[in-house]
C-alpha atoms as a PDB file:
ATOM      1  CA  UNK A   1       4.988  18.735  -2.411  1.00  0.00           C
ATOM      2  CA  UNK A   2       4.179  15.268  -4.132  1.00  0.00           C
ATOM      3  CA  UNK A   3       5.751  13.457  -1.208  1.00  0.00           C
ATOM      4  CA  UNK A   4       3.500  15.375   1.604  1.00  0.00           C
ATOM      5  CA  UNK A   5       0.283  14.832  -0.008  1.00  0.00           C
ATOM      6  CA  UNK A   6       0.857  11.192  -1.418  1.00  0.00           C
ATOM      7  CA  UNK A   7       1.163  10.878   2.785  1.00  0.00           C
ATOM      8  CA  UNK A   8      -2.040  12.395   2.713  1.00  0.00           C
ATOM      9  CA  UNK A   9      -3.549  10.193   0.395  1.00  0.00           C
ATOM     10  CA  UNK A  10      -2.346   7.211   2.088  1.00  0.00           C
ATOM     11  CA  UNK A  11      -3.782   8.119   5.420  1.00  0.00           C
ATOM     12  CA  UNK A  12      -7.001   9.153   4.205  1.00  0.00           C
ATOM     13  CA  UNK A  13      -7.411   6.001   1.762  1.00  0.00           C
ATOM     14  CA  UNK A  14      -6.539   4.112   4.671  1.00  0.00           C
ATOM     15  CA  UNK A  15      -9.092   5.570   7.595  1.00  0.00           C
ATOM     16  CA  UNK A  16     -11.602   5.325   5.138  1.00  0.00           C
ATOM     17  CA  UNK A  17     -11.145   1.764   4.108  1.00  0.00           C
ATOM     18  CA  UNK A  18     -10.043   0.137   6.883  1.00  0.00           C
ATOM     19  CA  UNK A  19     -13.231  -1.051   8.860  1.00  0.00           C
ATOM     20  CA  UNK A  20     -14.934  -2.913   5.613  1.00  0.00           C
ATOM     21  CA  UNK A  21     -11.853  -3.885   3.426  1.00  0.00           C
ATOM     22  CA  UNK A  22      -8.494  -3.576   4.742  1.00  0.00           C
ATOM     23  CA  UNK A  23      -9.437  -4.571   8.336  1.00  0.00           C
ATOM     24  CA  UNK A  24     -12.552  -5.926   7.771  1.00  0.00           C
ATOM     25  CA  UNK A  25     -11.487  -9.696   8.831  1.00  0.00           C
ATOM     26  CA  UNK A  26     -10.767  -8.157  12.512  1.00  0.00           C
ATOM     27  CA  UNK A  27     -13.290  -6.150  12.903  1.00  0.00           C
ATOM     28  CA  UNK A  28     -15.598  -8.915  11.091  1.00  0.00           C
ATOM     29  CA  UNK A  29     -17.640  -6.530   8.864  1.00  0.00           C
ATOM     30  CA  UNK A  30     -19.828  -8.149   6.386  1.00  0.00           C
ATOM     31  CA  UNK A  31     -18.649  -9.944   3.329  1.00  0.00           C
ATOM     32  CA  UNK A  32     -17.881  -7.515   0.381  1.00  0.00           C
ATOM     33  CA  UNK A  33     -18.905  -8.764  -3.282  1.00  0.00           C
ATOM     34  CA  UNK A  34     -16.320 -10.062  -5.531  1.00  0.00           C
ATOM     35  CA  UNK A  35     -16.474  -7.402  -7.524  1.00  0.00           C
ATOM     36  CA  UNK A  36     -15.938  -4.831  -4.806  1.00  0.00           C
ATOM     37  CA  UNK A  37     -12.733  -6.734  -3.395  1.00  0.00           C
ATOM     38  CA  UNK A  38     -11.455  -6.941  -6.776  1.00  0.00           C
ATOM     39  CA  UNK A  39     -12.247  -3.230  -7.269  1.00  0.00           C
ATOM     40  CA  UNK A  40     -10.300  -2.184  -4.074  1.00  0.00           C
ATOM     41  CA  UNK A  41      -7.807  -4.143  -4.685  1.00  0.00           C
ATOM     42  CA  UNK A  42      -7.110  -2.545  -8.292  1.00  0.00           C
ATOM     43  CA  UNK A  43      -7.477   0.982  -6.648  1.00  0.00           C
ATOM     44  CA  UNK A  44      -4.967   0.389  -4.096  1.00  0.00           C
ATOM     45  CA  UNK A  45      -2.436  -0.942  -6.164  1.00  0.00           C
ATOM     46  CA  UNK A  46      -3.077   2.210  -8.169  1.00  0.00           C
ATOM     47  CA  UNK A  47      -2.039   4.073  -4.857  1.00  0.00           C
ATOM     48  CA  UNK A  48       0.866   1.714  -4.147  1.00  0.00           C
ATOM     49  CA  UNK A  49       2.182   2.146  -7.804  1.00  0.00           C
ATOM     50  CA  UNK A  50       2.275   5.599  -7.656  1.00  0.00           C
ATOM     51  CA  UNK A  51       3.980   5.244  -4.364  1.00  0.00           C
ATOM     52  CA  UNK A  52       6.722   2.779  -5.511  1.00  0.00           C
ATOM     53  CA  UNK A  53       7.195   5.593  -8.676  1.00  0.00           C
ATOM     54  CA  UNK A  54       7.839   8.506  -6.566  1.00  0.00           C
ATOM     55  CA  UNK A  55      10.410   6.707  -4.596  1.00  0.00           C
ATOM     56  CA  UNK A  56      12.115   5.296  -7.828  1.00  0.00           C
ATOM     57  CA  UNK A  57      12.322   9.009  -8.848  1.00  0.00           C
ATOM     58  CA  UNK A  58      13.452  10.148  -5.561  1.00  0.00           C
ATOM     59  CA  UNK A  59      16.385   7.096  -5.677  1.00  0.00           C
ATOM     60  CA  UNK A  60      17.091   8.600  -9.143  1.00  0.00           C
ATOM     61  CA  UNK A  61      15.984   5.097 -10.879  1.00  0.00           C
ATOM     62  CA  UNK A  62      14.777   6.825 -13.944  1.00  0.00           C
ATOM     63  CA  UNK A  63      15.221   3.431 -16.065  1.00  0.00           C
ATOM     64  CA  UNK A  64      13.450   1.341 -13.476  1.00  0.00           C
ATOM     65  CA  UNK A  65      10.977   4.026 -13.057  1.00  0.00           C
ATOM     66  CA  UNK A  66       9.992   4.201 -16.975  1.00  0.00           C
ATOM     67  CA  UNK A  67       9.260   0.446 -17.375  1.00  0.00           C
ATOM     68  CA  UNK A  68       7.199   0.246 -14.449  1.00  0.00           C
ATOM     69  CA  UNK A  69       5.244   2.675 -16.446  1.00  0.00           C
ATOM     70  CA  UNK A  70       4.613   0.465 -18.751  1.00  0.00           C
ATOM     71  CA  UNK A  71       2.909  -1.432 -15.975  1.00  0.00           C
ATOM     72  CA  UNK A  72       1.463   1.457 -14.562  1.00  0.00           C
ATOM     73  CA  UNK A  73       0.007   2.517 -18.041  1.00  0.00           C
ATOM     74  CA  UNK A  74      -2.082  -1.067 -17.895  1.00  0.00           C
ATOM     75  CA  UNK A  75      -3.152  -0.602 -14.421  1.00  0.00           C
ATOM     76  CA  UNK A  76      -4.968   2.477 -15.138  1.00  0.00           C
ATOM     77  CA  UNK A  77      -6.893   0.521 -17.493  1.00  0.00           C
ATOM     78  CA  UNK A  78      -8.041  -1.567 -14.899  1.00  0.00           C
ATOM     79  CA  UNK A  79      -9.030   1.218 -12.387  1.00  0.00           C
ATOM     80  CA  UNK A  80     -10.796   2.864 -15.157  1.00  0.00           C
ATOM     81  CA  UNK A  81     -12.997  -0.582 -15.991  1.00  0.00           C
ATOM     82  CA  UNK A  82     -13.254  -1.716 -12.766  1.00  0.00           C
ATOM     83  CA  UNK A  83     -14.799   1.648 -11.584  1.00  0.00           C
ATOM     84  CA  UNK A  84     -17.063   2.221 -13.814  1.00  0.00           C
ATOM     85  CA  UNK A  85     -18.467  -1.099 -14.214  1.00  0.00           C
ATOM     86  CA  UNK A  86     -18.485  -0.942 -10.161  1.00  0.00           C
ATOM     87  CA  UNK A  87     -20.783   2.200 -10.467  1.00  0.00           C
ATOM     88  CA  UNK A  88     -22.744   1.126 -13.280  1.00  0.00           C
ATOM     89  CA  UNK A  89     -23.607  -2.375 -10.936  1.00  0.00           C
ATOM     90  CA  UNK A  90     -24.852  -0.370  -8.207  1.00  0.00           C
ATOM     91  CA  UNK A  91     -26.926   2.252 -10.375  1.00  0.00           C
ATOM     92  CA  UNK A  92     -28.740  -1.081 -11.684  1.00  0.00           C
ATOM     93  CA  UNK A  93     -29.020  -3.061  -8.404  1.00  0.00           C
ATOM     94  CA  UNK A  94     -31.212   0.049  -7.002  1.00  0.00           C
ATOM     95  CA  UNK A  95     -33.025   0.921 -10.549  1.00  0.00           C
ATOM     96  CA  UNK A  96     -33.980  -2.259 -10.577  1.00  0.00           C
ATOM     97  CA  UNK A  97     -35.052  -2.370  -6.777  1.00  0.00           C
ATOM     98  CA  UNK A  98     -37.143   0.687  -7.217  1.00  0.00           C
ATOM     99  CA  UNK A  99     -35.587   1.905  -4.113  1.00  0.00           C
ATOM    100  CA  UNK A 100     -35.767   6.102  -2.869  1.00  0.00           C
ATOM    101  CA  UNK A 101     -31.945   5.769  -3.112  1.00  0.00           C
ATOM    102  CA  UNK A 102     -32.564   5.322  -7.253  1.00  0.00           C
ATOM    103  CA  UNK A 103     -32.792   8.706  -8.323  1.00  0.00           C
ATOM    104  CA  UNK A 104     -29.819  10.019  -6.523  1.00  0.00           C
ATOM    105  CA  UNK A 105     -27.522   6.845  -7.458  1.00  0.00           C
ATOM    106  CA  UNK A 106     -28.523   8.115 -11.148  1.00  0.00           C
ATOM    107  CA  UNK A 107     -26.846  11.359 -10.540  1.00  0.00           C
ATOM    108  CA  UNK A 108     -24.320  10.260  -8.406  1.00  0.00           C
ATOM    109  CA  UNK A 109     -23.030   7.510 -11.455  1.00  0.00           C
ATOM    110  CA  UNK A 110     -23.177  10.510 -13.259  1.00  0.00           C
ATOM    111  CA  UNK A 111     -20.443  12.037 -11.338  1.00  0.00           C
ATOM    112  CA  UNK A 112     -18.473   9.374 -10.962  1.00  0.00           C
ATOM    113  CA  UNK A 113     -18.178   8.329 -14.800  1.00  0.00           C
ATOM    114  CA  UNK A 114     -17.030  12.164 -15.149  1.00  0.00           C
ATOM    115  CA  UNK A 115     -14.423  11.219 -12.548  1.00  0.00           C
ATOM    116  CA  UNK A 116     -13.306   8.154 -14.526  1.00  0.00           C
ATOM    117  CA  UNK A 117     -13.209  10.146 -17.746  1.00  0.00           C
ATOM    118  CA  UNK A 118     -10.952  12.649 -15.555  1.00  0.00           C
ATOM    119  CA  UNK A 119      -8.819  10.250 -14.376  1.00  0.00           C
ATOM    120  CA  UNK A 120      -8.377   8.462 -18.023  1.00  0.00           C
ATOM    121  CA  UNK A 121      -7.475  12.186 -19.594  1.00  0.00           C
ATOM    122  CA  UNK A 122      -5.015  13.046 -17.080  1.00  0.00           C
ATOM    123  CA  UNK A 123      -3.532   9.580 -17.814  1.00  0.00           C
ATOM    124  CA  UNK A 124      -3.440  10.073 -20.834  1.00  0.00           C
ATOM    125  CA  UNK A 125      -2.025  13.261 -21.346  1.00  0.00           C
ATOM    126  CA  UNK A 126       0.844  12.289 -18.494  1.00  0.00           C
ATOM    127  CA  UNK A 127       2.097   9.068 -20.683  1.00  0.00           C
ATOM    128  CA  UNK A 128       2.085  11.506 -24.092  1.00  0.00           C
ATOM    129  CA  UNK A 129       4.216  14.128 -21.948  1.00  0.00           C
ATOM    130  CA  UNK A 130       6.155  11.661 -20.257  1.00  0.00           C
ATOM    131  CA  UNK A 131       9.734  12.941 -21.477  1.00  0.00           C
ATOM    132  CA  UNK A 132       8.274  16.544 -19.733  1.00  0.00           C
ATOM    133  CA  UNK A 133       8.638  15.629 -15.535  1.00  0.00           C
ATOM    134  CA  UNK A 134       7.043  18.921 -14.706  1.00  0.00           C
ATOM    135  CA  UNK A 135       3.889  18.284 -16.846  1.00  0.00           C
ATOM    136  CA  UNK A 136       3.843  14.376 -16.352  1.00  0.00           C
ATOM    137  CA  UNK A 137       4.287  14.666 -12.001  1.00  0.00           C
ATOM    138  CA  UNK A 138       1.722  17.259 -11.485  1.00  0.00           C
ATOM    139  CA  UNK A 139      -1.024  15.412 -13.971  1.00  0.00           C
ATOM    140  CA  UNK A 140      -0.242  11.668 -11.959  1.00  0.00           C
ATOM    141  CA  UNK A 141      -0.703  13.884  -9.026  1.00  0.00           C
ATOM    142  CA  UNK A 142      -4.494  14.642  -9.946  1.00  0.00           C
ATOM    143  CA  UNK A 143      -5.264  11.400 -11.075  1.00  0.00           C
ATOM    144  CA  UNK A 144      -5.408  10.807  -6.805  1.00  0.00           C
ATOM    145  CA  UNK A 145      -7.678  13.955  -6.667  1.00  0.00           C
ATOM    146  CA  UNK A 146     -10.063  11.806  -8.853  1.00  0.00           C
ATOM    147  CA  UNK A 147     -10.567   9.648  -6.011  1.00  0.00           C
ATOM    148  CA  UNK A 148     -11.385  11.746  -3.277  1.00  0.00           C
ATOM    149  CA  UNK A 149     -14.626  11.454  -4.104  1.00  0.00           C
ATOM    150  CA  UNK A 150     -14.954   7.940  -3.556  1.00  0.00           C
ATOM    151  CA  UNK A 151     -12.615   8.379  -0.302  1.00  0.00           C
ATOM    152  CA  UNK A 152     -13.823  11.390   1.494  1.00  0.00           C
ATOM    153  CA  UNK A 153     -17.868   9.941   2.286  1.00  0.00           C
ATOM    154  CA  UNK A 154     -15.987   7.490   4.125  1.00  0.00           C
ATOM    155  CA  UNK A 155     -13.631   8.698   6.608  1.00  0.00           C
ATOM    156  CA  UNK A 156     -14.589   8.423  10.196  1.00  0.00           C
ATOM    157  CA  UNK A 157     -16.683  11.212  11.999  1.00  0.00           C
ATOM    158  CA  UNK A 158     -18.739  11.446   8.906  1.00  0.00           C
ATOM    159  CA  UNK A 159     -17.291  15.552   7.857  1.00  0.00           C
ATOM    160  CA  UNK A 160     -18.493  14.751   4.365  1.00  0.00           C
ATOM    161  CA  UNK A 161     -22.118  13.376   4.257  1.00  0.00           C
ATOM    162  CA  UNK A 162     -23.415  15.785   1.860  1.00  0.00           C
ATOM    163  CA  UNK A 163     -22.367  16.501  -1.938  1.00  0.00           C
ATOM    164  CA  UNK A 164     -21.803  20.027  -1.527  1.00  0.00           C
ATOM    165  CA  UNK A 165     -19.421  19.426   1.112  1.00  0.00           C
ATOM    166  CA  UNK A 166     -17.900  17.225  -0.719  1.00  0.00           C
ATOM    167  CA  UNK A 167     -16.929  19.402  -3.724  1.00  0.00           C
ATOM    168  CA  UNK A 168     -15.651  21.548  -1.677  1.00  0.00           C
ATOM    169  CA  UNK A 169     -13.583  19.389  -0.389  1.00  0.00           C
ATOM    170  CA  UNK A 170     -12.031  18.669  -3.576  1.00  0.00           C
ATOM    171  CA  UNK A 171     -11.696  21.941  -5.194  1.00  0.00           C
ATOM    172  CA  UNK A 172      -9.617  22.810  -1.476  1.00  0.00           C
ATOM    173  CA  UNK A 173      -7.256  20.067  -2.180  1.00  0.00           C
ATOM    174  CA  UNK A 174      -6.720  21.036  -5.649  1.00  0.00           C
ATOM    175  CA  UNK A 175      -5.842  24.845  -4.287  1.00  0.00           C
ATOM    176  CA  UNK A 176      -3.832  23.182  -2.041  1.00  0.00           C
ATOM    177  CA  UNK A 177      -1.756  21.834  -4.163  1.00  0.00           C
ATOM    178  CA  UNK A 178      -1.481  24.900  -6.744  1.00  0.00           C
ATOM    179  CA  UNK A 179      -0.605  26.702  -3.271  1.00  0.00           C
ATOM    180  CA  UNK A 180       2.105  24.326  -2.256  1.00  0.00           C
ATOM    181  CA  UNK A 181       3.616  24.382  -5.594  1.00  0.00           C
ATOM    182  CA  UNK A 182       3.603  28.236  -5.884  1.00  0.00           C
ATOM    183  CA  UNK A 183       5.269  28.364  -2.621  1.00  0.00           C
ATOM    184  CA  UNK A 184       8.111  26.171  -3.959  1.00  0.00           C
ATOM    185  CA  UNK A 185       8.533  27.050  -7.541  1.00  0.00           C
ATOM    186  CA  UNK A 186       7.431  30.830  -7.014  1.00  0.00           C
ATOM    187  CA  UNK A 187       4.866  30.663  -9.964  1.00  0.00           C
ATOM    188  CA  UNK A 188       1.897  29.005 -11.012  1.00  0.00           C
ATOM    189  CA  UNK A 189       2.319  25.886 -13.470  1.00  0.00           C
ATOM    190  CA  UNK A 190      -0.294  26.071 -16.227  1.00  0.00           C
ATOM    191  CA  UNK A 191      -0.757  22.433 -15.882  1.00  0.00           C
ATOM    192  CA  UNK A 192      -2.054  22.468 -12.395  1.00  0.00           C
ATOM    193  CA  UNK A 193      -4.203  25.345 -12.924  1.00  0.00           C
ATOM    194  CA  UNK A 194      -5.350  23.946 -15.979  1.00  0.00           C
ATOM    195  CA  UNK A 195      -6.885  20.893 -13.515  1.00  0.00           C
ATOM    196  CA  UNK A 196      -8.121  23.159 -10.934  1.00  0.00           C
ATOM    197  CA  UNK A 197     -10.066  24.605 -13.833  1.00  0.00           C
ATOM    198  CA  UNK A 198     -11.368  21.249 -15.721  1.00  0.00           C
ATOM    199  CA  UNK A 199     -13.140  19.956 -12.516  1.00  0.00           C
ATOM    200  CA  UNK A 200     -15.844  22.619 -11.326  1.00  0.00           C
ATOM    201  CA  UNK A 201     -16.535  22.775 -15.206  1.00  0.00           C
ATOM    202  CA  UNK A 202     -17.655  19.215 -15.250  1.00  0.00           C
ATOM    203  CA  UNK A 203     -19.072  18.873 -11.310  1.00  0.00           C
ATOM    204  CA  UNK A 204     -21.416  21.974 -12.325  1.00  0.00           C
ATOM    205  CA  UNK A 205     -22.443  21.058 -15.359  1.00  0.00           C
ATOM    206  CA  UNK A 206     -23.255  17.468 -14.043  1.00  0.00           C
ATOM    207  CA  UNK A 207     -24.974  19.417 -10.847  1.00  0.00           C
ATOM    208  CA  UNK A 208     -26.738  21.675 -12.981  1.00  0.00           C
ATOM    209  CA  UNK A 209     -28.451  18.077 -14.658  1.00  0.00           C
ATOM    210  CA  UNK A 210     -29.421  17.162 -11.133  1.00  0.00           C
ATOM    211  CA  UNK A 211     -33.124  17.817 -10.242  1.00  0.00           C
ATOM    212  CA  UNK A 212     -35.025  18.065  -7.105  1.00  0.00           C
ATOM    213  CA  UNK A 213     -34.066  14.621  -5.428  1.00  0.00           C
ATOM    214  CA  UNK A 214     -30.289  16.039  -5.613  1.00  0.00           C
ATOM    215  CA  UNK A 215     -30.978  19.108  -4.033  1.00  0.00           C
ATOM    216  CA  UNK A 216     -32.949  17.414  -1.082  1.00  0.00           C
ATOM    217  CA  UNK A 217     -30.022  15.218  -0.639  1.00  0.00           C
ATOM    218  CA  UNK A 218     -27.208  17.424  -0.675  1.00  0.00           C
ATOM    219  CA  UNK A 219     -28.611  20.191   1.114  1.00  0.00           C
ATOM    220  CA  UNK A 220     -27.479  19.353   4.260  1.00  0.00           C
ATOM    221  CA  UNK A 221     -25.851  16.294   5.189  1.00  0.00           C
ATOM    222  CA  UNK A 222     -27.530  13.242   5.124  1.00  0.00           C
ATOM    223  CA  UNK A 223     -28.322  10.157   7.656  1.00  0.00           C
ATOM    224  CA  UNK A 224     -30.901   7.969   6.647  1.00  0.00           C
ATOM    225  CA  UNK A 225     -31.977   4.782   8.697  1.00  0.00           C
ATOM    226  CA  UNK A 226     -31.190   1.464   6.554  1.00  0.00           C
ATOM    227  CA  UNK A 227     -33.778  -0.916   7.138  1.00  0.00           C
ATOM    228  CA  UNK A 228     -33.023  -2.779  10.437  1.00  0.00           C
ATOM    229  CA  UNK A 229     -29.384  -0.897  10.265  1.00  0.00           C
ATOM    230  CA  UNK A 230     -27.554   1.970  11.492  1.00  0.00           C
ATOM    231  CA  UNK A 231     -27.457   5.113   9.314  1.00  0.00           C
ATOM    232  CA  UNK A 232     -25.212   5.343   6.261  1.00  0.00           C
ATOM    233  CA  UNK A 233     -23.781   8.130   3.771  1.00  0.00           C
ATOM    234  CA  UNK A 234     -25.468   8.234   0.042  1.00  0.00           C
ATOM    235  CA  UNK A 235     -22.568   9.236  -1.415  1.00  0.00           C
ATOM    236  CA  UNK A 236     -21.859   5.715  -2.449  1.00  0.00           C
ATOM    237  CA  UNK A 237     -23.362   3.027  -1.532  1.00  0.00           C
ATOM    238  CA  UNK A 238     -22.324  -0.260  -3.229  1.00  0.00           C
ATOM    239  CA  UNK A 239     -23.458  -3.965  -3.007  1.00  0.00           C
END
């Protein structure tokens, strides 16, 4: 299961990335802010990590495996920072522009600190149950569903433009992944469930704190005309 949908993850992280930061000296897209190439950076090491783990585990390296979590346990320190101070920079560049993007940027930093207070407790909670693999793979595993938020606004074709879409799109990978591991273990692992349940708690509650700017905006999805550019999605939109 892990294996399939770190693939997933991968390709996804990758397609959505690739035109302004992994590729973005071929295709010569415009500069991206230290901060931002720092940030990516972080995050993908975060997704390389967890890659170089599961393959330790699959080699049976459980030493080597355990003191790159030491590492590991440091790194998610950094992704936690480094996203939220890289949400809290854009909520203040268009505050302090007075721009029509301001009000949803507000609710949408709302979101994503909930996302990096997800991602911290699943952390968390995996390094205190560390000695327990069945508890410690599956809450790792959702610390990657914390990011498909950031990831899914920016894959190709634009199938996630609007925020409703985009919870969706979330709480389907999560059932996913219950799904997949019922199928292989033949019952449901509190754990997992236990995550399905945590997010719509805190997506609804921060929805429910949204007012009518929101609803405009993720009624349907979204292309807006940037001035003197082509459209683009307000999911995120960084310096």
């Amino acid at each position: 299961m892990v294996a399939s949908i770190l693939f997933a993850a991968l390709v996804f992280l990758f397609l959505a990335f690739a035109q302004k930061f992994y590729l973005g000296w071929l295709v010569k897209s415009p500069p991206l802010s230290l901060l931002l190439q720092v940030h990516g950076t972080v995050m993908t090491g975060w997704v390389a990590l967890f890659v170089v783990q599961i393959t330790l585990i699959e080699m049976r390296k459980t030493r080597i495996h355990q003191r790159l979590g030491k590492l590991g346990a440091g790194w998610a320190v950094l992704v936690i920072v480094l996203g939220t101070v890289t949400t809290l920079h854009a909520s203040a560049r268009e505050v302090r522009g007075h721009t029509e993007m301001a009000p949803f940027q507000l609710t949408i930093t709302g979101l994503e600190l909930t996302e990096m207070l997800l991602f911290a407790g699943f952390v968390v909670s995996a390094v205190w149950l560390r000695r327990r693999g069945d508890y410690h793979k599956r809450l790792m595993l959702l610390t990657l569903v914390c990011m498909l938020p950031s990831v899914l606004p920016r894959l190709p074709l634009g199938l996630f433009q609007s925020l409703l879409s985009i919870l969706l799109a979330v709480y389907a990978a999560l059932a996913l992944c219950i799904g997949i591991d019922f199928l292989q273990q033949r019952k449901l692992h509190r754990d997992a469930v236990a995550g399905l349940s945590r997010r719509p708690n805190s997506r609804l509650a921060q929805l429910s704190a949204g007012h009518c700017e929101l609803i405009r905006w993720s009624a349907a999805p979204v292309k807006r005309a940037n001035k003197g550019s082509g459209s683009f999605s307000p999911y995120f939109r960084r310096p």
